[in-house]
PDB file of N, CA and C in Angstrom:
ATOM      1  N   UNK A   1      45.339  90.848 134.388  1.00  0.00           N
ATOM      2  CA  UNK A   1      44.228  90.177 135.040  1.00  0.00           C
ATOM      3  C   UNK A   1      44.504  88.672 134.994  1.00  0.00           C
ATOM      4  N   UNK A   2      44.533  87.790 136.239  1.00  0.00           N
ATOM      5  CA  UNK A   2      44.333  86.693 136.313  1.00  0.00           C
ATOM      6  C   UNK A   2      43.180  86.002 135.639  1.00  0.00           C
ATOM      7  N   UNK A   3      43.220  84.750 135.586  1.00  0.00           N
ATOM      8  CA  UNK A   3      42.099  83.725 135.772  1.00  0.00           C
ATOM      9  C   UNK A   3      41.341  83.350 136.614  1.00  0.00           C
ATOM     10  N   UNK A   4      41.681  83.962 137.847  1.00  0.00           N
ATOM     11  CA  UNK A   4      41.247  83.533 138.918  1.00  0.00           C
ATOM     12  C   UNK A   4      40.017  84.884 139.436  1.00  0.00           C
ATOM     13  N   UNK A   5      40.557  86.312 138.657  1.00  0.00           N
ATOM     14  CA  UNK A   5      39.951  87.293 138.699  1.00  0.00           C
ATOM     15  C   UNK A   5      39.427  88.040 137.606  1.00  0.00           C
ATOM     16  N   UNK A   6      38.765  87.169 137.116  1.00  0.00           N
ATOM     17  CA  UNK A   6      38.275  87.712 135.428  1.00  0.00           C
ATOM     18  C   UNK A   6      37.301  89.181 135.734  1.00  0.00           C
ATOM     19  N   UNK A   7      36.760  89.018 136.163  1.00  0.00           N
ATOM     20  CA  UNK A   7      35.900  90.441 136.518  1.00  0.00           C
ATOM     21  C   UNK A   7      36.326  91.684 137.298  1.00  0.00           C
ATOM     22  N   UNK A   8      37.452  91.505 137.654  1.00  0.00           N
ATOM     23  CA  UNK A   8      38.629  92.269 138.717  1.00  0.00           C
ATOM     24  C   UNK A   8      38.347  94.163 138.243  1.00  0.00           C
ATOM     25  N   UNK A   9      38.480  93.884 136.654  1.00  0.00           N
ATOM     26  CA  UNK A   9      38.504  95.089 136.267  1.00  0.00           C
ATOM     27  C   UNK A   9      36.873  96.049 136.046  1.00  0.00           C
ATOM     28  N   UNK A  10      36.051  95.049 136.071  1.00  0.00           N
ATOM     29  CA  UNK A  10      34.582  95.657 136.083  1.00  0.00           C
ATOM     30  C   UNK A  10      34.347  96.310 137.591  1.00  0.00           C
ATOM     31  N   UNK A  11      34.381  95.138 138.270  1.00  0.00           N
ATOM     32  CA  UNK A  11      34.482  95.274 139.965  1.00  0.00           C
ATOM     33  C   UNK A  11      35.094  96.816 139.739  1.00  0.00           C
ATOM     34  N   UNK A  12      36.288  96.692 140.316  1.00  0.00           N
ATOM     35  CA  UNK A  12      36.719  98.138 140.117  1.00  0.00           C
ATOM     36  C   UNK A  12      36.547  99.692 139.052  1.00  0.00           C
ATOM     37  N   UNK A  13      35.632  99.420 138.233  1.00  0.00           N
ATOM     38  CA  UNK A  13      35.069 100.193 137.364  1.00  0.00           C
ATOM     39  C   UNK A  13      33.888 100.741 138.257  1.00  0.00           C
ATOM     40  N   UNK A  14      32.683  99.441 138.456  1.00  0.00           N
ATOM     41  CA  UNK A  14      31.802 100.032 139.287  1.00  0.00           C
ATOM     42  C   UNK A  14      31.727 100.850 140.515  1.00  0.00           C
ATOM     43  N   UNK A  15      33.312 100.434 141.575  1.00  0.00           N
ATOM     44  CA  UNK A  15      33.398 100.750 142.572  1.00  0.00           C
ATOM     45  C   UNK A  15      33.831 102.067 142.492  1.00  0.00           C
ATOM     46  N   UNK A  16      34.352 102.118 141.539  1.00  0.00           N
ATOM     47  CA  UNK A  16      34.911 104.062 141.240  1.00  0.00           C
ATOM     48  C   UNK A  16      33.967 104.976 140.780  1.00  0.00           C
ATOM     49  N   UNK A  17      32.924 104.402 140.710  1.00  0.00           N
ATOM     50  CA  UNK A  17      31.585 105.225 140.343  1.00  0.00           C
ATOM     51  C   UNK A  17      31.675 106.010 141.691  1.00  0.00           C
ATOM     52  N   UNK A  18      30.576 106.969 141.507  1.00  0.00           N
ATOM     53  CA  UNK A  18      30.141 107.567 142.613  1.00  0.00           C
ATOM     54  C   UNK A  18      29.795 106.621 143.542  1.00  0.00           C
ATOM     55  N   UNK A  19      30.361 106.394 144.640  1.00  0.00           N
ATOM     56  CA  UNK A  19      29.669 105.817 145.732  1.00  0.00           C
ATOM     57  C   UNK A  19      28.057 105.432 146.101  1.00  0.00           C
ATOM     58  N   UNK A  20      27.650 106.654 146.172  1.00  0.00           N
ATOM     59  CA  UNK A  20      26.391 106.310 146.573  1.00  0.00           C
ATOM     60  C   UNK A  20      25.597 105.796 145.063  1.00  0.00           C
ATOM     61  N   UNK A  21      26.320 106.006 143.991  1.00  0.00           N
ATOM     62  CA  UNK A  21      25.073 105.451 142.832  1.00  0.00           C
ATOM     63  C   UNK A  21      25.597 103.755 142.632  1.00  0.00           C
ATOM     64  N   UNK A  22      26.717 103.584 143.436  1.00  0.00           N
ATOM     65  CA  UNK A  22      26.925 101.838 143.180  1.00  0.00           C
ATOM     66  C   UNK A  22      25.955 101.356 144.264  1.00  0.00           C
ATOM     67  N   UNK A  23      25.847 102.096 145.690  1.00  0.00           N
ATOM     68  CA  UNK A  23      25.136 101.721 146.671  1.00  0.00           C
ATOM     69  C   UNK A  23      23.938 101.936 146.318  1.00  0.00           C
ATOM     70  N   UNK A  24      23.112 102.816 145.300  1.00  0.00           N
ATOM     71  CA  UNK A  24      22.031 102.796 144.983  1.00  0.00           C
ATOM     72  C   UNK A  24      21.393 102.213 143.886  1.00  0.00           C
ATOM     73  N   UNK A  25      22.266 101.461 143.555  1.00  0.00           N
ATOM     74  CA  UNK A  25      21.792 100.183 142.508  1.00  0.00           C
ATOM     75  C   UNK A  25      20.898  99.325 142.695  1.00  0.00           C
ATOM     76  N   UNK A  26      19.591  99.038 142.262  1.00  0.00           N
ATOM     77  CA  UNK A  26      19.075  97.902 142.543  1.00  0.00           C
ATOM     78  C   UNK A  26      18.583  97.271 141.174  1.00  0.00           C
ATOM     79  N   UNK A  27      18.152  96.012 141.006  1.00  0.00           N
ATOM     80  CA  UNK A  27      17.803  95.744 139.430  1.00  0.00           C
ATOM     81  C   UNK A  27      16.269  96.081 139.482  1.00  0.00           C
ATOM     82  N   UNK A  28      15.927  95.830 137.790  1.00  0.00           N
ATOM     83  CA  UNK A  28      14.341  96.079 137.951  1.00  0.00           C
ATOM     84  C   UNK A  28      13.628  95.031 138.589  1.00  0.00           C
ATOM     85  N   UNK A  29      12.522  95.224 138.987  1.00  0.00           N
ATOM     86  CA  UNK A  29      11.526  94.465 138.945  1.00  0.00           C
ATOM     87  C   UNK A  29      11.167  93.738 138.071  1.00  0.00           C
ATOM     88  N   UNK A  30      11.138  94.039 136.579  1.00  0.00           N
ATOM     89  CA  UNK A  30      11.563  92.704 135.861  1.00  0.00           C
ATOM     90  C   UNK A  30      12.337  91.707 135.936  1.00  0.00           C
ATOM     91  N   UNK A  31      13.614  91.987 136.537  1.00  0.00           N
ATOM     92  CA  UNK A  31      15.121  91.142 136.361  1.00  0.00           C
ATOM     93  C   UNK A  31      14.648  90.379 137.613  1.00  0.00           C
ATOM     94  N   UNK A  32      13.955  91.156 138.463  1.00  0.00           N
ATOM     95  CA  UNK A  32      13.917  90.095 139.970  1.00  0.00           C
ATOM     96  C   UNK A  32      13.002  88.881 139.598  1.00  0.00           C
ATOM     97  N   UNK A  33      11.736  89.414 139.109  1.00  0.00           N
ATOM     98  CA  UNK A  33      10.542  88.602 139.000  1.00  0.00           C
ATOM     99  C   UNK A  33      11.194  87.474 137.594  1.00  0.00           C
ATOM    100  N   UNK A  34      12.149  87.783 136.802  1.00  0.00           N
ATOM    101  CA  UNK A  34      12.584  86.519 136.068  1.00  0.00           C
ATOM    102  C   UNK A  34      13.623  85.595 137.010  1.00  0.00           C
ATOM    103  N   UNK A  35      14.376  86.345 137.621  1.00  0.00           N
ATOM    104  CA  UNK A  35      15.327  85.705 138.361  1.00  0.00           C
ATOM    105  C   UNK A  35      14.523  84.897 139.070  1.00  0.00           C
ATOM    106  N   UNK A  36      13.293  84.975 140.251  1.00  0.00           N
ATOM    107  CA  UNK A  36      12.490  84.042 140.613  1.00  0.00           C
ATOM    108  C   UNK A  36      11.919  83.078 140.344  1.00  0.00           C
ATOM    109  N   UNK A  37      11.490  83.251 138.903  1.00  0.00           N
ATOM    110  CA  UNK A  37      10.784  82.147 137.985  1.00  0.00           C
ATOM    111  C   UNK A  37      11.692  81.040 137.409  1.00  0.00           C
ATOM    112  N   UNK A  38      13.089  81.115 137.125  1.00  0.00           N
ATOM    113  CA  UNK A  38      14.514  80.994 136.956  1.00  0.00           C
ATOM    114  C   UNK A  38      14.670  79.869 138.530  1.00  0.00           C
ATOM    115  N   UNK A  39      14.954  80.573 139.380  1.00  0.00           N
ATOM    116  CA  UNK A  39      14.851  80.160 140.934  1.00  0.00           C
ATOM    117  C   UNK A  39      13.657  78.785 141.007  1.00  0.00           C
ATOM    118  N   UNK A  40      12.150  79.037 140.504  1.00  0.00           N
ATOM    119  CA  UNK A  40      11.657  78.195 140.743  1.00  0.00           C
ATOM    120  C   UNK A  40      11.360  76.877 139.879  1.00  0.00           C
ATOM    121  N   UNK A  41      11.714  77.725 138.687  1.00  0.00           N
ATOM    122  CA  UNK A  41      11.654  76.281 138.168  1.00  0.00           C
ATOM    123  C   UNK A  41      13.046  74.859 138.009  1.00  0.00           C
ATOM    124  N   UNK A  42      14.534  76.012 138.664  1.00  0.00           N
ATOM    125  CA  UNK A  42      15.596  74.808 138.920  1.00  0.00           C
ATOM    126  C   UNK A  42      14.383  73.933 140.302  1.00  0.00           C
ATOM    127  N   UNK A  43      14.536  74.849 141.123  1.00  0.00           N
ATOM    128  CA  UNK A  43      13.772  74.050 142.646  1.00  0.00           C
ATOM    129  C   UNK A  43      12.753  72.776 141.346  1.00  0.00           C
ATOM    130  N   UNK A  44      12.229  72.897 141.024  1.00  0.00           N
ATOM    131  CA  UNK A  44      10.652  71.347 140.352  1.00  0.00           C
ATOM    132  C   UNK A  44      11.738  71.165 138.974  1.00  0.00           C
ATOM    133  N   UNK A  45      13.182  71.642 138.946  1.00  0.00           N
ATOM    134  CA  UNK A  45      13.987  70.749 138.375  1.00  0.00           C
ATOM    135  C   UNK A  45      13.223  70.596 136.389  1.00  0.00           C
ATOM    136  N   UNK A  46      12.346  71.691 136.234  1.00  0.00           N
ATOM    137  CA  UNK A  46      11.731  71.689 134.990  1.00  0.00           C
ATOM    138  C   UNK A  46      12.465  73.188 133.967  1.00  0.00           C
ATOM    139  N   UNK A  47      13.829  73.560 134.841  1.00  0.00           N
ATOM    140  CA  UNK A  47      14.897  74.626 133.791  1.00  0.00           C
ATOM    141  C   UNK A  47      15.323  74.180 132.496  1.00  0.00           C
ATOM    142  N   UNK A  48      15.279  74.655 131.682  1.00  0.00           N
ATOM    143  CA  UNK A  48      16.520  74.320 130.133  1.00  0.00           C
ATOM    144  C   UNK A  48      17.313  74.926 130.635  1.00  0.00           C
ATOM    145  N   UNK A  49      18.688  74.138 129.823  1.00  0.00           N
ATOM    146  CA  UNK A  49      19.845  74.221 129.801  1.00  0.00           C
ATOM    147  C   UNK A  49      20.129  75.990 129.629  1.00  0.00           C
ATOM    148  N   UNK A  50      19.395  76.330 128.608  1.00  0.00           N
ATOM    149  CA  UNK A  50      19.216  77.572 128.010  1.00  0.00           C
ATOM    150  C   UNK A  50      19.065  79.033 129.689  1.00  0.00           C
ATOM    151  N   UNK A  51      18.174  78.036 129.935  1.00  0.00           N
ATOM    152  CA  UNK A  51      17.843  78.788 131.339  1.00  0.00           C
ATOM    153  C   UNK A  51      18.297  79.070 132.263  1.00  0.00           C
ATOM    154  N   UNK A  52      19.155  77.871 132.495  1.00  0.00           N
ATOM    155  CA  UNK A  52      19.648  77.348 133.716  1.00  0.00           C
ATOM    156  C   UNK A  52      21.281  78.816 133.373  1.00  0.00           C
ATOM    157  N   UNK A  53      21.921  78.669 132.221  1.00  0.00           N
ATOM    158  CA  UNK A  53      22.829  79.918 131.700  1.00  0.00           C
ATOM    159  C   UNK A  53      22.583  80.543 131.781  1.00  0.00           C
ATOM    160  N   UNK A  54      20.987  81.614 131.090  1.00  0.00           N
ATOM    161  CA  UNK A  54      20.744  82.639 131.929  1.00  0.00           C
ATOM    162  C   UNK A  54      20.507  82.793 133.800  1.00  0.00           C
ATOM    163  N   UNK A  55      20.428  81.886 134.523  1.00  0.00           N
ATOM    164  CA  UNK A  55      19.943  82.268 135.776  1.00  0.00           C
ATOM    165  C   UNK A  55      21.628  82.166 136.549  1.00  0.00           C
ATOM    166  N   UNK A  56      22.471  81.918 135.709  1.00  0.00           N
ATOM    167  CA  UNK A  56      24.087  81.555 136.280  1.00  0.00           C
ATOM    168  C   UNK A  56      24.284  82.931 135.970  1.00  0.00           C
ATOM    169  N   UNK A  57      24.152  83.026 135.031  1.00  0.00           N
ATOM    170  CA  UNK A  57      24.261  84.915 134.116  1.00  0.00           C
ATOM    171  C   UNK A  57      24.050  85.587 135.489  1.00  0.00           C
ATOM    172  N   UNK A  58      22.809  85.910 136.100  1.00  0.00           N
ATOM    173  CA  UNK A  58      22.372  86.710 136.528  1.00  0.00           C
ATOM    174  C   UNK A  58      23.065  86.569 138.251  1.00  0.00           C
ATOM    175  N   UNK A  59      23.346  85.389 138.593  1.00  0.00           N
ATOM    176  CA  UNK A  59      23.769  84.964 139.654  1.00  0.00           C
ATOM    177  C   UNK A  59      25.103  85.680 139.793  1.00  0.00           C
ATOM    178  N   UNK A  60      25.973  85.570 138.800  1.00  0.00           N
ATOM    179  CA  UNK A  60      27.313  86.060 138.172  1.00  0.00           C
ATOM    180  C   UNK A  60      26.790  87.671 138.892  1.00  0.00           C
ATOM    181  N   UNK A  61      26.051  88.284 137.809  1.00  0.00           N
ATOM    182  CA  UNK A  61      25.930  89.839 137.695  1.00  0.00           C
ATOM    183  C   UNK A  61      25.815  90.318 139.650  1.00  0.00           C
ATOM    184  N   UNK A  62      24.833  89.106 140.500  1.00  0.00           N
ATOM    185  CA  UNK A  62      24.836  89.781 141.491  1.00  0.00           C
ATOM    186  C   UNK A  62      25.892  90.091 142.642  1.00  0.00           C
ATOM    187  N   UNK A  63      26.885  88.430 142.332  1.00  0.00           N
ATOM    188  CA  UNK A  63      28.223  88.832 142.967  1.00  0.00           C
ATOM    189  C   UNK A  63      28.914  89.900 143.296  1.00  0.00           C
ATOM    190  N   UNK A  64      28.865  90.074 141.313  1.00  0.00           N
ATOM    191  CA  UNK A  64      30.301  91.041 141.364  1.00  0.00           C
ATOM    192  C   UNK A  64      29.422  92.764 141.952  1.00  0.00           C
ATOM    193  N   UNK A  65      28.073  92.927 141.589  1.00  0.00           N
ATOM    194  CA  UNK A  65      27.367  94.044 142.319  1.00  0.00           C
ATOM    195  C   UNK A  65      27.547  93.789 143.974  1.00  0.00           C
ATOM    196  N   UNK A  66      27.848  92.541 144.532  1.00  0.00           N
ATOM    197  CA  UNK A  66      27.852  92.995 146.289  1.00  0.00           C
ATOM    198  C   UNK A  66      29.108  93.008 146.420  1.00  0.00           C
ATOM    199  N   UNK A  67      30.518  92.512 145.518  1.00  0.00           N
ATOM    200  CA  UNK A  67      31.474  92.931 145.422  1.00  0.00           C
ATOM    201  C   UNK A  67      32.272  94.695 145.325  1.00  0.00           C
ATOM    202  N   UNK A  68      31.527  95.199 144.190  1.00  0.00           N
ATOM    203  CA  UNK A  68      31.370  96.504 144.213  1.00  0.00           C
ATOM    204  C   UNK A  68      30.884  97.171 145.119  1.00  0.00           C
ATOM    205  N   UNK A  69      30.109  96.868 145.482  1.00  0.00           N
ATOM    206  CA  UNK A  69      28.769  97.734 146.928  1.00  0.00           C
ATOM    207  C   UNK A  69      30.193  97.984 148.013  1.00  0.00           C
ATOM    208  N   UNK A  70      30.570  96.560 148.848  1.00  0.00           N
ATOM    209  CA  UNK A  70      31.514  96.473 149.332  1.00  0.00           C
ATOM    210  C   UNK A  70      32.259  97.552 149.580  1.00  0.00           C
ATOM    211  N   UNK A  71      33.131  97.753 148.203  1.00  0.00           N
ATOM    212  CA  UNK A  71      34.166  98.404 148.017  1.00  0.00           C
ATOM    213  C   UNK A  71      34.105  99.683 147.788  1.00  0.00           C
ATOM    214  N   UNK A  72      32.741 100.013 147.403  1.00  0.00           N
ATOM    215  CA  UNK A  72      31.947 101.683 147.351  1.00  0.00           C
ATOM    216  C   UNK A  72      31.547 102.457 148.804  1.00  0.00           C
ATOM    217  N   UNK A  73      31.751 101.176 149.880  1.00  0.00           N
ATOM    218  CA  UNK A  73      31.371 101.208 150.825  1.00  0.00           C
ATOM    219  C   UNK A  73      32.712 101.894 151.788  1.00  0.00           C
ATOM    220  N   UNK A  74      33.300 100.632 151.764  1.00  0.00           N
ATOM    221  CA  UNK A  74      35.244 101.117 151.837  1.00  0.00           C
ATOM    222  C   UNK A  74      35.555 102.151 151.520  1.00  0.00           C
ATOM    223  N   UNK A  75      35.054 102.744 150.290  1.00  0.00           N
ATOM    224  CA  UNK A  75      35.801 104.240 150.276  1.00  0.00           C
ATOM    225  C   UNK A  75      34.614 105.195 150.480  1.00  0.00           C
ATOM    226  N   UNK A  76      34.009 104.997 150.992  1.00  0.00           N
ATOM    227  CA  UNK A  76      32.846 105.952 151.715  1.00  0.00           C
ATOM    228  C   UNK A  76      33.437 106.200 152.863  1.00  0.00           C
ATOM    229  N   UNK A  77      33.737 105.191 154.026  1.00  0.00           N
ATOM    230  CA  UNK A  77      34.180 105.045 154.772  1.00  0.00           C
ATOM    231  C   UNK A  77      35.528 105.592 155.024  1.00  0.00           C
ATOM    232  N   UNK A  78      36.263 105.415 154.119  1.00  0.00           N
ATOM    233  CA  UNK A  78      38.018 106.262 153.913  1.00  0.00           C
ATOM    234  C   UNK A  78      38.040 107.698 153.963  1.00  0.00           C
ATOM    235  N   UNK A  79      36.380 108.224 153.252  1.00  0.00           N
ATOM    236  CA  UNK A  79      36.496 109.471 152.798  1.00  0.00           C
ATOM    237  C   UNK A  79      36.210 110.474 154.140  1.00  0.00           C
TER     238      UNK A  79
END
């Protein structure tokens, strides 16, 4: 694994799941409604540092999930 692809091997963990359960992933309703509050308080610029890491955290987590989706998608498509 590169540096450039640190998550390379998760990505491809998720994507070898069953297809449709990577495509049927969604987070809770908790994770959204913090992620928003996260969202609004960078916008009035009143985040901790503390915060601001978790809401990068979570930003991170959603990538590499539309990364996976993607690629769950691709081999839906192959199959």
């Amino acid at each position: 694994m590169t540096a450039s692809r640190p998550f390379e091997d998760l990505i491809e963990f998720l994507a070898k799941m069953a297809p449709e359960d990577v495509l049927a992933f969604r987070a809770s309703d908790a994770t959204i409604r913090r992620v928003q509050t996260l969202i609004e308080k960078e916008k009035q610029s009143s985040i901790t540092p503390e915060e601001k890491a978790e809401l990068e955290r979570y930003l991170i987590q959603e990538d590499l999930m539309i990364i996976a989706k993607a690629r769950a998608k691709m081999r839906l498509a192959q199959s």
